[in-house]
Protein backbone atom coordinates (compact mmCIF):
# COMPACT_ATOMS: atom_id res chain seq x y z
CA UNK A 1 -60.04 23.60 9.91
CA UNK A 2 -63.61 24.04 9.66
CA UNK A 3 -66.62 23.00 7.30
CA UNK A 4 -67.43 24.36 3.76
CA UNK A 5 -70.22 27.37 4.11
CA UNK A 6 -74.04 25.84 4.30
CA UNK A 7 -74.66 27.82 1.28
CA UNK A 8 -71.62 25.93 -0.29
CA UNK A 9 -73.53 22.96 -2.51
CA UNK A 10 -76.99 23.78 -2.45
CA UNK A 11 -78.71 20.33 -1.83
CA UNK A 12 -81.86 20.76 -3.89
CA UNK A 13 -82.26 20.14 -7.91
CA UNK A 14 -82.22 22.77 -10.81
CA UNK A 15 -85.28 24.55 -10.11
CA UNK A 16 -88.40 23.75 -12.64
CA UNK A 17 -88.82 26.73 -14.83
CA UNK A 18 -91.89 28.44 -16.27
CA UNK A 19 -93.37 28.26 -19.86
CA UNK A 20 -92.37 31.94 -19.63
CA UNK A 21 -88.78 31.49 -18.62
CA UNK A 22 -88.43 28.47 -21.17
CA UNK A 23 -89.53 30.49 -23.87
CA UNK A 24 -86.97 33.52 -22.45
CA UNK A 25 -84.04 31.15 -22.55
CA UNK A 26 -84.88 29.64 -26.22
CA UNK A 27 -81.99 32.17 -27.55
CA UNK A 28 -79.38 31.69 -24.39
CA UNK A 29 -77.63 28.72 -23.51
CA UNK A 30 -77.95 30.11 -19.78
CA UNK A 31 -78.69 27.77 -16.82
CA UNK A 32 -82.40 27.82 -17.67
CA UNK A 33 -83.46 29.22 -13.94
CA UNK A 34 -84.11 32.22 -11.99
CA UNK A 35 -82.91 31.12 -8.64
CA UNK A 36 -80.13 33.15 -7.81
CA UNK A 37 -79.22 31.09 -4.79
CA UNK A 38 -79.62 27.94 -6.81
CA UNK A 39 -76.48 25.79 -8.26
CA UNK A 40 -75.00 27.01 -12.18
CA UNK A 41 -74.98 24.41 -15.50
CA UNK A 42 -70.82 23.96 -16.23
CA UNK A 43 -72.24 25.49 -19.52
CA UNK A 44 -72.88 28.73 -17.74
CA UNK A 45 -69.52 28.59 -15.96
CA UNK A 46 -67.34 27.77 -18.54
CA UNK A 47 -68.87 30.02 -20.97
CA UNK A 48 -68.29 32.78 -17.89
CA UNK A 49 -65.17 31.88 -17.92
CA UNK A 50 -64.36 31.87 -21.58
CA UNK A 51 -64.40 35.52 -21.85
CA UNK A 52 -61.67 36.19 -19.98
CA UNK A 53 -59.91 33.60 -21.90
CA UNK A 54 -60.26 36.81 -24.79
CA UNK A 55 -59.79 39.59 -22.40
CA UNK A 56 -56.59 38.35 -20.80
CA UNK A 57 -54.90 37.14 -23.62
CA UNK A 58 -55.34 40.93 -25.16
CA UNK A 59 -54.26 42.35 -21.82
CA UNK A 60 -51.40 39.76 -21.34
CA UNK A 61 -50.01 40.83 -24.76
CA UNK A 62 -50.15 44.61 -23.95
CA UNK A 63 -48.61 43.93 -20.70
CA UNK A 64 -45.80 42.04 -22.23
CA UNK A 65 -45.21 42.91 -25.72
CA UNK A 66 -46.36 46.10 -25.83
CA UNK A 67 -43.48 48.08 -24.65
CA UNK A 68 -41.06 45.23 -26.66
CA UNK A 69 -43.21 46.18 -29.49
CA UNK A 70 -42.53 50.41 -28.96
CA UNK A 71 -38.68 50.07 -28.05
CA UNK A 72 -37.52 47.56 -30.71
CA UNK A 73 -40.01 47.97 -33.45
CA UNK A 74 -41.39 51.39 -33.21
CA UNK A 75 -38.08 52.40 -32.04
CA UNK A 76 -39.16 54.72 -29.33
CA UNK A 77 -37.55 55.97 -26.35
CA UNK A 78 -38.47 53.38 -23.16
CA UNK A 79 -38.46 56.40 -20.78
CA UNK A 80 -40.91 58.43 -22.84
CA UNK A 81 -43.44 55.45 -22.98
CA UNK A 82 -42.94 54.46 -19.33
CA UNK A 83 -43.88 58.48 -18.77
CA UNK A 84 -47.36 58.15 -21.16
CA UNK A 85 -48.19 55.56 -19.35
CA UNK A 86 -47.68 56.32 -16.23
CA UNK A 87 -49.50 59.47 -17.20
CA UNK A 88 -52.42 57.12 -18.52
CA UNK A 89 -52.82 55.81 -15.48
CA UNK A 90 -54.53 58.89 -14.26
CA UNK A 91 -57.16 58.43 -17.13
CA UNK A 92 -57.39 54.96 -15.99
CA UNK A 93 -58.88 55.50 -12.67
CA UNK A 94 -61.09 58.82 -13.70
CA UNK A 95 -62.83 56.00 -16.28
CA UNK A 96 -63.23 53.17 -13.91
CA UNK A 97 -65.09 55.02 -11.87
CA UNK A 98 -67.68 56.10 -14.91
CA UNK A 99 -67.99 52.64 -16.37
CA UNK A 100 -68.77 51.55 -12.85
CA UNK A 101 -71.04 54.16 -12.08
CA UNK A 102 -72.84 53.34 -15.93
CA UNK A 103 -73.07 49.87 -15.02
CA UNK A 104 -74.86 50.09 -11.70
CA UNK A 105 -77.46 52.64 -13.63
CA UNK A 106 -77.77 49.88 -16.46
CA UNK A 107 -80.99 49.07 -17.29
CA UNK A 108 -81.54 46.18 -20.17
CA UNK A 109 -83.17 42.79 -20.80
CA UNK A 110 -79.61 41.80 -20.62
CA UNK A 111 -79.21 42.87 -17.50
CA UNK A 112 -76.11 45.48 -16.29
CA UNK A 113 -73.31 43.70 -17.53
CA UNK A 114 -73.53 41.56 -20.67
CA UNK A 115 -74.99 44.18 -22.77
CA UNK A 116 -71.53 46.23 -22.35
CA UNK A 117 -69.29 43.16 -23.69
CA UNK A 118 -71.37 42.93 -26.56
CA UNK A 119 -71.51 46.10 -27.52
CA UNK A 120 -67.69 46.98 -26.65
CA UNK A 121 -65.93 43.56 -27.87
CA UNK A 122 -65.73 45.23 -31.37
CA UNK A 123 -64.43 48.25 -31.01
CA UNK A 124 -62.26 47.40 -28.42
CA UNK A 125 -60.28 44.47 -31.05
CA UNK A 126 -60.03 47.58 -33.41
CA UNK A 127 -58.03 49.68 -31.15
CA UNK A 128 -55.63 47.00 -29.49
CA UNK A 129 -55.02 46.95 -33.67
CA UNK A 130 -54.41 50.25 -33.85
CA UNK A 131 -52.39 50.19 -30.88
CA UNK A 132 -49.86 48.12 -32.39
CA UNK A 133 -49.78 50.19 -36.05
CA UNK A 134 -47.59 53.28 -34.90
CA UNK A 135 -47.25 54.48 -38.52
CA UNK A 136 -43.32 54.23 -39.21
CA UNK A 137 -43.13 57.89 -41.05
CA UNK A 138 -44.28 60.27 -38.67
CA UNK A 139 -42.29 62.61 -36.70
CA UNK A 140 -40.83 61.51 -33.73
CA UNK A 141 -43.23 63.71 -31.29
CA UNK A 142 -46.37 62.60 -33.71
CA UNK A 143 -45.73 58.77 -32.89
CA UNK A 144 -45.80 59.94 -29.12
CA UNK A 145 -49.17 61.60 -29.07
CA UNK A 146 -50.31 58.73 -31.52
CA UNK A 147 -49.29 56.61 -28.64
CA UNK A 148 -50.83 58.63 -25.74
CA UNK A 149 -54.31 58.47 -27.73
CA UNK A 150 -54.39 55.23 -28.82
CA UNK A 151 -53.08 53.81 -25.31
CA UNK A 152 -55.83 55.41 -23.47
CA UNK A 153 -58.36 54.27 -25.78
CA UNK A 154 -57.71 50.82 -25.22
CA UNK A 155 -57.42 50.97 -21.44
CA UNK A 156 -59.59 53.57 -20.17
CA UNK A 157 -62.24 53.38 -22.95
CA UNK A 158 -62.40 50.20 -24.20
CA UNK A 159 -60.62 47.34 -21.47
CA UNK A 160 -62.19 49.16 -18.94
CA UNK A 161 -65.37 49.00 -20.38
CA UNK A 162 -64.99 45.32 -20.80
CA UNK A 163 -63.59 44.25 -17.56
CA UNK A 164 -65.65 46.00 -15.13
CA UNK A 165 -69.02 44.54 -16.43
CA UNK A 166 -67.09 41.08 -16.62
CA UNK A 167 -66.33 41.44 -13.21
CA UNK A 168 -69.63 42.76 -12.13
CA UNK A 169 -71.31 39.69 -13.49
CA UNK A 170 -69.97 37.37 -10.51
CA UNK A 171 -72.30 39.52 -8.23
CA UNK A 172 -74.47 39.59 -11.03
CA UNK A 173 -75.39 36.19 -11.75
CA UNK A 174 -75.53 34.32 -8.14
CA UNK A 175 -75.61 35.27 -4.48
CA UNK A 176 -74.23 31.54 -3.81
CA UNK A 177 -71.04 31.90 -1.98
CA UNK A 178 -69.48 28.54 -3.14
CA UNK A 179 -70.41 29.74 -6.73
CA UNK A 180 -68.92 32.97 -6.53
CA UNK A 181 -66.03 31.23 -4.98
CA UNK A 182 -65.77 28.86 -8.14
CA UNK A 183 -66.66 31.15 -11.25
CA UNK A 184 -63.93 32.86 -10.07
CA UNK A 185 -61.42 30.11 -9.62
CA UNK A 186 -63.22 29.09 -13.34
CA UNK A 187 -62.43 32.80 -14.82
CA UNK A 188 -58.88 32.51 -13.39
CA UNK A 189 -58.48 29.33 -15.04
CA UNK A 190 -59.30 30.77 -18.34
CA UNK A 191 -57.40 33.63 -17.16
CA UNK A 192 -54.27 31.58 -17.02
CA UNK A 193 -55.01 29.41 -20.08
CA UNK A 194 -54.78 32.67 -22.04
CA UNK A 195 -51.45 33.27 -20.66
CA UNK A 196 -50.34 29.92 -21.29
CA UNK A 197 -51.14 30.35 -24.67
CA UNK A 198 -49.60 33.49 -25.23
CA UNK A 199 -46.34 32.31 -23.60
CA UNK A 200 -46.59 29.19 -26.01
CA UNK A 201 -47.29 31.24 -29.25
CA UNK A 202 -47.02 34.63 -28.98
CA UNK A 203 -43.39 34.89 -30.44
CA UNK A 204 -43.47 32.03 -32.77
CA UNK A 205 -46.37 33.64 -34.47
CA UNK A 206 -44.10 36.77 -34.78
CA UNK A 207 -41.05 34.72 -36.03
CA UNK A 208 -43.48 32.59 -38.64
CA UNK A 209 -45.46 36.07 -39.36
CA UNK A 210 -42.27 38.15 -39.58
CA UNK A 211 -40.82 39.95 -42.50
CA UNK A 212 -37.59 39.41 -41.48
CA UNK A 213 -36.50 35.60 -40.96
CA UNK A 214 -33.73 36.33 -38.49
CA UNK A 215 -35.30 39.38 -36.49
CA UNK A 216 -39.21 38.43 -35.43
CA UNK A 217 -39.96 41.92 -34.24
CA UNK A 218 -40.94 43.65 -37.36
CA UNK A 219 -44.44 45.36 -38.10
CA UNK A 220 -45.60 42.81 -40.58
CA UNK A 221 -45.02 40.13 -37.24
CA UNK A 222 -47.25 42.14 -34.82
CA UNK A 223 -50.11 43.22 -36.83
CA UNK A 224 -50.73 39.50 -38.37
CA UNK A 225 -50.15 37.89 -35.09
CA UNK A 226 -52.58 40.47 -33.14
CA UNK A 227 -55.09 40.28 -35.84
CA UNK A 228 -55.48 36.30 -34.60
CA UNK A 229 -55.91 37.32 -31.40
CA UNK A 230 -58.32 40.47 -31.65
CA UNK A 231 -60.63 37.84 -33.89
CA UNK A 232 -60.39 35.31 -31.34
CA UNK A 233 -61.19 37.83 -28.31
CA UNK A 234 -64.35 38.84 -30.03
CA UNK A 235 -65.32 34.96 -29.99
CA UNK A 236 -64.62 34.42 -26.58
CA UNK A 237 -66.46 37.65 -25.55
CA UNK A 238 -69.40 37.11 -27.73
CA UNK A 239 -69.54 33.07 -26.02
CA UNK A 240 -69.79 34.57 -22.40
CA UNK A 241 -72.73 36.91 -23.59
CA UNK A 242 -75.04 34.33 -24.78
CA UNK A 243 -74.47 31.43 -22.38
CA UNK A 244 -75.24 33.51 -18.97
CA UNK A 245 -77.48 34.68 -17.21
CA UNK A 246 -77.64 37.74 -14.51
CA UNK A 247 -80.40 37.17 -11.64
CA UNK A 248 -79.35 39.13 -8.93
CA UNK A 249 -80.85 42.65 -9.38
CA UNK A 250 -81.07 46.02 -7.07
CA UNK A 251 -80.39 45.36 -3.41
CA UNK A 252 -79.11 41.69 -4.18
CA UNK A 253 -82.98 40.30 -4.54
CA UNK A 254 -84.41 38.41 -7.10
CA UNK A 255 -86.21 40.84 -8.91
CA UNK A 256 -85.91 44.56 -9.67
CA UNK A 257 -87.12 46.57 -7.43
CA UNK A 258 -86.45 49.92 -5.67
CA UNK A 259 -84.10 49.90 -2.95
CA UNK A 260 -81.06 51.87 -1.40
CA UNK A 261 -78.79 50.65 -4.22
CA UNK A 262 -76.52 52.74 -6.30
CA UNK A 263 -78.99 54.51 -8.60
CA UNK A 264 -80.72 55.52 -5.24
CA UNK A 265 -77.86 56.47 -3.35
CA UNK A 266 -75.47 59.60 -4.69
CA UNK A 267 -72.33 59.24 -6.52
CA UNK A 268 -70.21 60.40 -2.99
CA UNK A 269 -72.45 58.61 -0.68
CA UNK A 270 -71.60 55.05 -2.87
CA UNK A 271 -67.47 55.99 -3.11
CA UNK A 272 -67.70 56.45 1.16
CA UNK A 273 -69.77 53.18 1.37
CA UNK A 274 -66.52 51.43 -0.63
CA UNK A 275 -64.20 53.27 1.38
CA UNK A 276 -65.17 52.52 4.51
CA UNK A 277 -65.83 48.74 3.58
CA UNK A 278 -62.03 47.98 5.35
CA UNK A 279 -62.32 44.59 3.31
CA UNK A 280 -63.13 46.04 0.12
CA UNK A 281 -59.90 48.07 0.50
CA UNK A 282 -57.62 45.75 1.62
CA UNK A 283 -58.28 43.84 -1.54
CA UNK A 284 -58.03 46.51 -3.96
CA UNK A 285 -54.73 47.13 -2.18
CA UNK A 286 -53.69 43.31 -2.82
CA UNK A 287 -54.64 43.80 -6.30
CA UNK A 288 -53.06 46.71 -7.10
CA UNK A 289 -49.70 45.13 -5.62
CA UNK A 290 -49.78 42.02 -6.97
CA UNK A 291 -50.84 42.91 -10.68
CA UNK A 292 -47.62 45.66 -10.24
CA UNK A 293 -45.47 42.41 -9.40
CA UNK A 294 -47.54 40.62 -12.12
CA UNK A 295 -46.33 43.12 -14.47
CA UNK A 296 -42.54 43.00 -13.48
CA UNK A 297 -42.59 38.92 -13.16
CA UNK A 298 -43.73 39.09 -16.96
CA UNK A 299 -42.06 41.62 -19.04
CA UNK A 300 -38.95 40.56 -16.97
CA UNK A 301 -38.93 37.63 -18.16
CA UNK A 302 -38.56 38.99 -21.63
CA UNK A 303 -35.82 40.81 -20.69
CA UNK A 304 -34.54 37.70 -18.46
CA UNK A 305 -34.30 35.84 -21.51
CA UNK A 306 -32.84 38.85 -23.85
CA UNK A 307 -30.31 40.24 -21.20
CA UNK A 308 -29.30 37.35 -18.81
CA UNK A 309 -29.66 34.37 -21.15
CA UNK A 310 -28.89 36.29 -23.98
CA UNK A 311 -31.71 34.09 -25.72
CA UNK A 312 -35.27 34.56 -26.22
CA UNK A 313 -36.06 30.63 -27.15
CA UNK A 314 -35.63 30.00 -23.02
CA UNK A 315 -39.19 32.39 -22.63
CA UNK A 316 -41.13 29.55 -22.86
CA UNK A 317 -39.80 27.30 -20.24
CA UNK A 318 -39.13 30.65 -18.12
CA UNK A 319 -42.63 31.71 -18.16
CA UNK A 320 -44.70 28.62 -18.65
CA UNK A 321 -42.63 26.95 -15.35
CA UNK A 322 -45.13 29.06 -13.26
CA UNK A 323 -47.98 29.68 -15.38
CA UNK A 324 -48.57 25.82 -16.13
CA UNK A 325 -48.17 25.27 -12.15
CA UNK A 326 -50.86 28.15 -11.77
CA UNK A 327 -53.48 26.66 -14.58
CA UNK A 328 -52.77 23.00 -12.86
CA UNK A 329 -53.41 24.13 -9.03
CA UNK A 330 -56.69 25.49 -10.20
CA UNK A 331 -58.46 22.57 -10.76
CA UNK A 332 -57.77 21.76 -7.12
CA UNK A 333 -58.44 25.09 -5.84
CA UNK A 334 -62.25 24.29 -5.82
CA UNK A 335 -61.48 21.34 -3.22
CA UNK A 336 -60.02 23.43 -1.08
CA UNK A 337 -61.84 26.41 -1.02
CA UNK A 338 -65.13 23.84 0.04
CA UNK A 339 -62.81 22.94 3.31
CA UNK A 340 -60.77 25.56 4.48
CA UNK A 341 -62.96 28.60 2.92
CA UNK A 342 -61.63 31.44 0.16
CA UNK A 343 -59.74 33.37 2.47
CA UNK A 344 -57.76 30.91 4.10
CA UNK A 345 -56.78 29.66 0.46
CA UNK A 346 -56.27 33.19 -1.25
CA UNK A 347 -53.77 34.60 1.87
CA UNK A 348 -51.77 30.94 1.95
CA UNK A 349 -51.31 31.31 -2.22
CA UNK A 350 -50.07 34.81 -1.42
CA UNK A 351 -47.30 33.43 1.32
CA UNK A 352 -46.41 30.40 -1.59
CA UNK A 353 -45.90 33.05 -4.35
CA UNK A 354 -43.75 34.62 -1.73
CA UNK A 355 -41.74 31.26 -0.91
CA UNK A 356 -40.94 30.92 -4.75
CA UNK A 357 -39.61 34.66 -5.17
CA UNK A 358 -37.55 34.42 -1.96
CA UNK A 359 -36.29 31.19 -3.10
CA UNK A 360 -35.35 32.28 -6.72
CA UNK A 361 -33.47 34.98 -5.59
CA UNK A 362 -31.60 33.45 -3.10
CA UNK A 363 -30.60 29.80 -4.44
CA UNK A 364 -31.56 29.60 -8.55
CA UNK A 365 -28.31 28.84 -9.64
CA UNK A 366 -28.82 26.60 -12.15
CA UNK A 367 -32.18 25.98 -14.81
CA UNK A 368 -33.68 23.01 -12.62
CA UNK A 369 -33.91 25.43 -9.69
CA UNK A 370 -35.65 27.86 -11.29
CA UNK A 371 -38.03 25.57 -12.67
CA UNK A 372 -38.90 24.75 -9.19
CA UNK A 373 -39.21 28.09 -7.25
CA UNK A 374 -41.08 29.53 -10.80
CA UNK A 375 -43.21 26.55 -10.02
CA UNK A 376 -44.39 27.64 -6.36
CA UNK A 377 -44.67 31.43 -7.65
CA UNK A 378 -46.95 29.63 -10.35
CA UNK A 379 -48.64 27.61 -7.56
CA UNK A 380 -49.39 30.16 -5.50
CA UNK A 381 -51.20 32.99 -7.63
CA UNK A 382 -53.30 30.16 -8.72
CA UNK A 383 -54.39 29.21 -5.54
CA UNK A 384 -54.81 33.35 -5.01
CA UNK A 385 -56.28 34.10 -7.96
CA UNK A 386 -58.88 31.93 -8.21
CA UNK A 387 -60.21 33.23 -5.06
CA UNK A 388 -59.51 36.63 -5.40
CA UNK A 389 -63.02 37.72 -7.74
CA UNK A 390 -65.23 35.37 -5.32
CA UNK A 391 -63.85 37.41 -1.93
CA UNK A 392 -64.35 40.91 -3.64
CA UNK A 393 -68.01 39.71 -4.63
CA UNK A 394 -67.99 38.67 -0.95
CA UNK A 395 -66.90 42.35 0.33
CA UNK A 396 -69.25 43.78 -1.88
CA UNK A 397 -71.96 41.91 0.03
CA UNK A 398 -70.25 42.65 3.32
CA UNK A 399 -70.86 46.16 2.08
CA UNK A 400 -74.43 45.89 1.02
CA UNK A 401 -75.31 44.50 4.71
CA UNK A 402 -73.47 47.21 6.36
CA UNK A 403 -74.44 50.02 4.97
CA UNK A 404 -77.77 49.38 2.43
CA UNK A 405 -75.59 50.82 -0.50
CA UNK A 406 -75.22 47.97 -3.59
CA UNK A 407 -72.53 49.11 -5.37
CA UNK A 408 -71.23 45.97 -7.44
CA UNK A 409 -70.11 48.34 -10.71
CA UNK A 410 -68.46 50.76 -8.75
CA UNK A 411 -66.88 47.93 -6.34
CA UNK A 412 -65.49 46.19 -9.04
CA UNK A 413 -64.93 48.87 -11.06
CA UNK A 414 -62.05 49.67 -8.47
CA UNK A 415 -60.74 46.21 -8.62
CA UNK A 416 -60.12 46.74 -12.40
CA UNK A 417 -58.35 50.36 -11.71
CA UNK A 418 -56.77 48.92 -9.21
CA UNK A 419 -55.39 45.91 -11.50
CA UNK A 420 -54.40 48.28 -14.42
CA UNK A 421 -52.99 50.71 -12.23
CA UNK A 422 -50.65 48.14 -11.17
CA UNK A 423 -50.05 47.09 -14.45
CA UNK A 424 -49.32 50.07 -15.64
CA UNK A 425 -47.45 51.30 -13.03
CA UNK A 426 -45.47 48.19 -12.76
CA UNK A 427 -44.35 48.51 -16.80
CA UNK A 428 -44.20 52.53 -15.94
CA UNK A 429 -41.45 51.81 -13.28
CA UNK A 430 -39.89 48.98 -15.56
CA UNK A 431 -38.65 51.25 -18.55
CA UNK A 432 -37.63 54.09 -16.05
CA UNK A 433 -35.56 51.43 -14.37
CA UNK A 434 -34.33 50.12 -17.91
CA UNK A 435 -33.57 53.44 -19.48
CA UNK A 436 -31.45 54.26 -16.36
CA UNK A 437 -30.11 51.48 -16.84
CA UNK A 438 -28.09 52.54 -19.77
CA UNK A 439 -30.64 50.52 -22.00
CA UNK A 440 -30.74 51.41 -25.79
CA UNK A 441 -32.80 49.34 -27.73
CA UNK A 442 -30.39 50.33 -31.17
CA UNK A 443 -27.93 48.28 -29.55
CA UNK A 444 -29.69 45.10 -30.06
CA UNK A 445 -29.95 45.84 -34.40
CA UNK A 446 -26.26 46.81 -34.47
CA UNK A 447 -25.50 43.08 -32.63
CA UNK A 448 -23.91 45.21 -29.78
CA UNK A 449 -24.60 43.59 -26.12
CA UNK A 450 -26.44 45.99 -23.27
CA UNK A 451 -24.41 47.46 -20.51
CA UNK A 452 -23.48 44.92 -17.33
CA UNK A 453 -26.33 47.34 -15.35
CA UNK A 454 -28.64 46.48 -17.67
CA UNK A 455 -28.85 42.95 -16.39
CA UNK A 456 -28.47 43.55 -12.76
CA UNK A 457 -31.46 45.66 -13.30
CA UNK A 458 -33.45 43.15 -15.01
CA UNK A 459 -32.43 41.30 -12.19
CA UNK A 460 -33.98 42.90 -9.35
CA UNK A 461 -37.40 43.74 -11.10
CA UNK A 462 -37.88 40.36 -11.97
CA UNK A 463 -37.75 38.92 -8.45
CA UNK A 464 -36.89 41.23 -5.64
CA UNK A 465 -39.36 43.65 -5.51
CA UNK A 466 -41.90 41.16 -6.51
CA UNK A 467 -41.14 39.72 -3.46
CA UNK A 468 -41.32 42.52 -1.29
CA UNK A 469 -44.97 43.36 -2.59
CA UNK A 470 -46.17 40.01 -1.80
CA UNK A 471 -44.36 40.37 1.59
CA UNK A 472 -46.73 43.51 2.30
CA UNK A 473 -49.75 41.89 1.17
CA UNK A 474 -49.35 38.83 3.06
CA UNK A 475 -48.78 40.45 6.09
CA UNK A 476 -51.68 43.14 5.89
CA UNK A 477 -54.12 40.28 5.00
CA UNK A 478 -52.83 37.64 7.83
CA UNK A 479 -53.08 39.85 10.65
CA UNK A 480 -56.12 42.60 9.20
CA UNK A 481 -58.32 39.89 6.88
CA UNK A 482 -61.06 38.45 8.57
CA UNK A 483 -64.42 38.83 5.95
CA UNK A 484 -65.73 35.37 6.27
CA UNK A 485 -66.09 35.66 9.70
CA UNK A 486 -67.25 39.00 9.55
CA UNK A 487 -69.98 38.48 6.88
CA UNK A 488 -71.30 35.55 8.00
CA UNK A 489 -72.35 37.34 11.80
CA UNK A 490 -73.56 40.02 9.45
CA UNK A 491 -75.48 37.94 8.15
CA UNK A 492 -77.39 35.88 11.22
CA UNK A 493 -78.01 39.43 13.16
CA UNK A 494 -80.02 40.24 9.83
CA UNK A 495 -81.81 37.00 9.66
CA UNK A 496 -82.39 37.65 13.43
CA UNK A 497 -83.21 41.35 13.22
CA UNK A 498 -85.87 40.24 9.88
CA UNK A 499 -89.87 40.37 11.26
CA UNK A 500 -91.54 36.89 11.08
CA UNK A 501 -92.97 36.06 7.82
């Protein structure tokens, strides 16, 4: 076991700030310094965090409800959605790239990042509503290309063009490890709060909105309850805007100035810098697996409930089991991330996560079990997650030492593709595997039960091949994964190779 990082809890106070940067923070609610190695006001950290509170709840929904929402309200074919959006996906990537790319060319008082959530939160609420208004009298092959568009609005255009700059601003607004390493725990925190709520509310807001007192998928349900929670993600986003503050600028200095960052260096010679950086890729390939057994742990669930229980009141318990043990094991997270280090904490969530699914599948016979083993799963993406954003802010500087190229939009710009490729791909594969299944959503209005291979294949997607993903990931990062050390003699043959000042 070894000591927290030097750079882990700077020693000295808040910095004194000018009449100039006191008159500069009159309007923001930032920490009310420059110091980009210097420690962050909670005010700054929570109100990070509180946007993704917005974000995640939105993407949380479409990643559960939305395909609930096409197959028993819109009453569309599950293999023809799983195909758009699998199809999506390849818009998906093309536009995390260009957000990243327009990100690391930004150039506000803002800074990169904050001036995209405030000018996107808007018209990204107004398509997640339009999302969820296919209009009930079109043609069947209409709706479909209604879908397509509207789908790709929200996630290439708009989440993409919310996440990446959210993402960005870890990078953005400190070079402090120990704070990168706890505005990320923070934003997972908020990440999981959002998906506790959700859990909580989500369908008793559709059976108290609903048109229909014994059926709380109608229309009337969804667009009430996602009006709430467009409004609410427009709070949250417009809260992160005005109480941070970005201070790292080009070449991860203090002030802007010309250097071999991304708006120096071409468009190829930025992607090879990322590829080459093996740590940046191994972590977009954990993300991209774990959000695709993200995906499958929570729209199975739905189907858990629908198609083994036969009753969707046990989704709460089901789902808040693990996401209640991930929002509590965050507020520890922090403790241990001072004194065994981020990567030592992210790769042994990964192997409890793995624990739980192996478990569930092998000895859940009864409800107290699986409140247990959905309790490790729970435990151990929280200790993972809120790591996860501080380590790829790390690689990025891993990168930026290596090779002179600063590419924080681009870098995590291909976390986000990489987390709603999985996604997507994950609730792609899902409704494949369900319509082979035999699965017909008009079943479920004429009171009819789903075929017997319905349920074994709800089965397997909700915890098998979850548990082969994390399997992969935990071996590639135990035996491949070693940044911290890596980084940190990066950085002493700098400080040694630096001239005398």
């Amino acid at each position: 076991m070894r000591d927290a990082p030097t750079d882990a809890m700077p020693a000295h106070p808040l910095p004194a700030t000018s009449s100039k940067e006191n008159t500069s923070m009159a309007t923001s609610l930032a920490t009310p310094h420059d110091d980009p190695d210097a420690r962050l006001s909670w005010v700054e950290r929570v109100g990070y965090g509180s946007g993704q509170l917005g974000i995640n709840a939105i993407n949380g929904i479409i990643g559960s409800f939305l395909t609930v929402y096409f197959t028993n309200v819109a009453l569309l074919d599950a293999a023809v959605i799983s195909t758009i959006i699998a199809v999506s996906k390849l818009f998906d990537g093309v536009s995390d790239i260009i957000v990243g790319r327009l990100v690391d060319r930004t150039k506000s008082k803002m800074g990169k990042a904050r001036s995209w959530l405030l000018r996107v939160c808007i018209p990204f609420a107004v398509a997640v509503m339009l999302l969820f208004l296919v209009p009930p009298n079109w043609p069947g092959a209409v709706k479909y290309v209604y879908v397509f568009v509207m789908y790709n609005a929200v996630n290439a255009v708009f989440l993409t063009s919310m996440l990446v700059p959210f993402y960005s601003m870890i990078s953005l607004m400190t070079r402090n490890s120990y704070e990168r390493g706890l505005l990320g725990n923070i934003q997972q925190i908020f990440q999981t709060l959002g998906n506790v709520i959700v859990n909580a509310v989500f369908v008793t807001m559709l059976a108290r909105f609903s048109s229909d007192a014994a059926n709380p998928n109608t229309q009337q349900a969804y667009t009430l309850t996602m009006l709430c929670f467009c409004a609410a993600m427009v709070l949250f986003a417009l809260i992160c805007v005005f109480t941070t503050k970005e201070r790292v600028h080009e070449g991860g200095g203090t002030q802007p100035e010309p250097t071999a960052s991304t708006d120096g260096a071409g468009f190829w010679t930025t992607v090879k810098a990322l590829l080459t950086n093996r740590y940046w890729v191994m972590m977009s390939i954990a993300m991209l697996a774990i959000f695709f057994a993200i995906i499958f742990n929570a729209v199975g669930g739905i189907y858990y409930c629908l198609y083994v229980f036969y009753d969707m009141t046990q989704y709460g318990w089901l789902s808040n089991s693990g996401t209640i043990a991930q929002f509590a094991i965050m507020f520890a997270t922090p403790f241990l991330m001072a004194r065994f280090g981020k990567e030592k904490v992210y790769i042994a969530g990964i192997a409890v996560s793995m624990a739980g699914y192996l478990g569930f599948g092998l000895f859940a016979f009864n409800v107290p079990a699986m409140i247990v083993y959905n309790i490790l799963k729970g435990a151990g993406m929280g200790m993972a997650g809120g790591m996860a954003m501080g380590i790829v802010a790390d690689t990025l500087t891993y990168g930026r030492l290596r090779t002179g190229i600063d590419a924080v939009g681009m870098g995590n710009a291909g976390m986000s593709a990489a987390q709603k490729i999985g996604m997507g791909l994950g609730t792609a594969v899902f409704g494949w595997v369900l319509s082979a299944s035999g699965f017909d959503g008009a079943l479920d209005l004429e009171g009819v039960r789903q075929p017997a291979t319905v349920t074994t294949a709800v089965e397997l997607i909700y915890n098998w091949i979850p548990f082969g993903l994390f399997l992969i990931v935990f071996l590639m990062l135990a035996f491949f994964f070693r940044l911290e050390r890596d980084l940190a003699a990066l950085k002493s043959r700098n400080a040694a190779d630096a001239p005398a000042a």
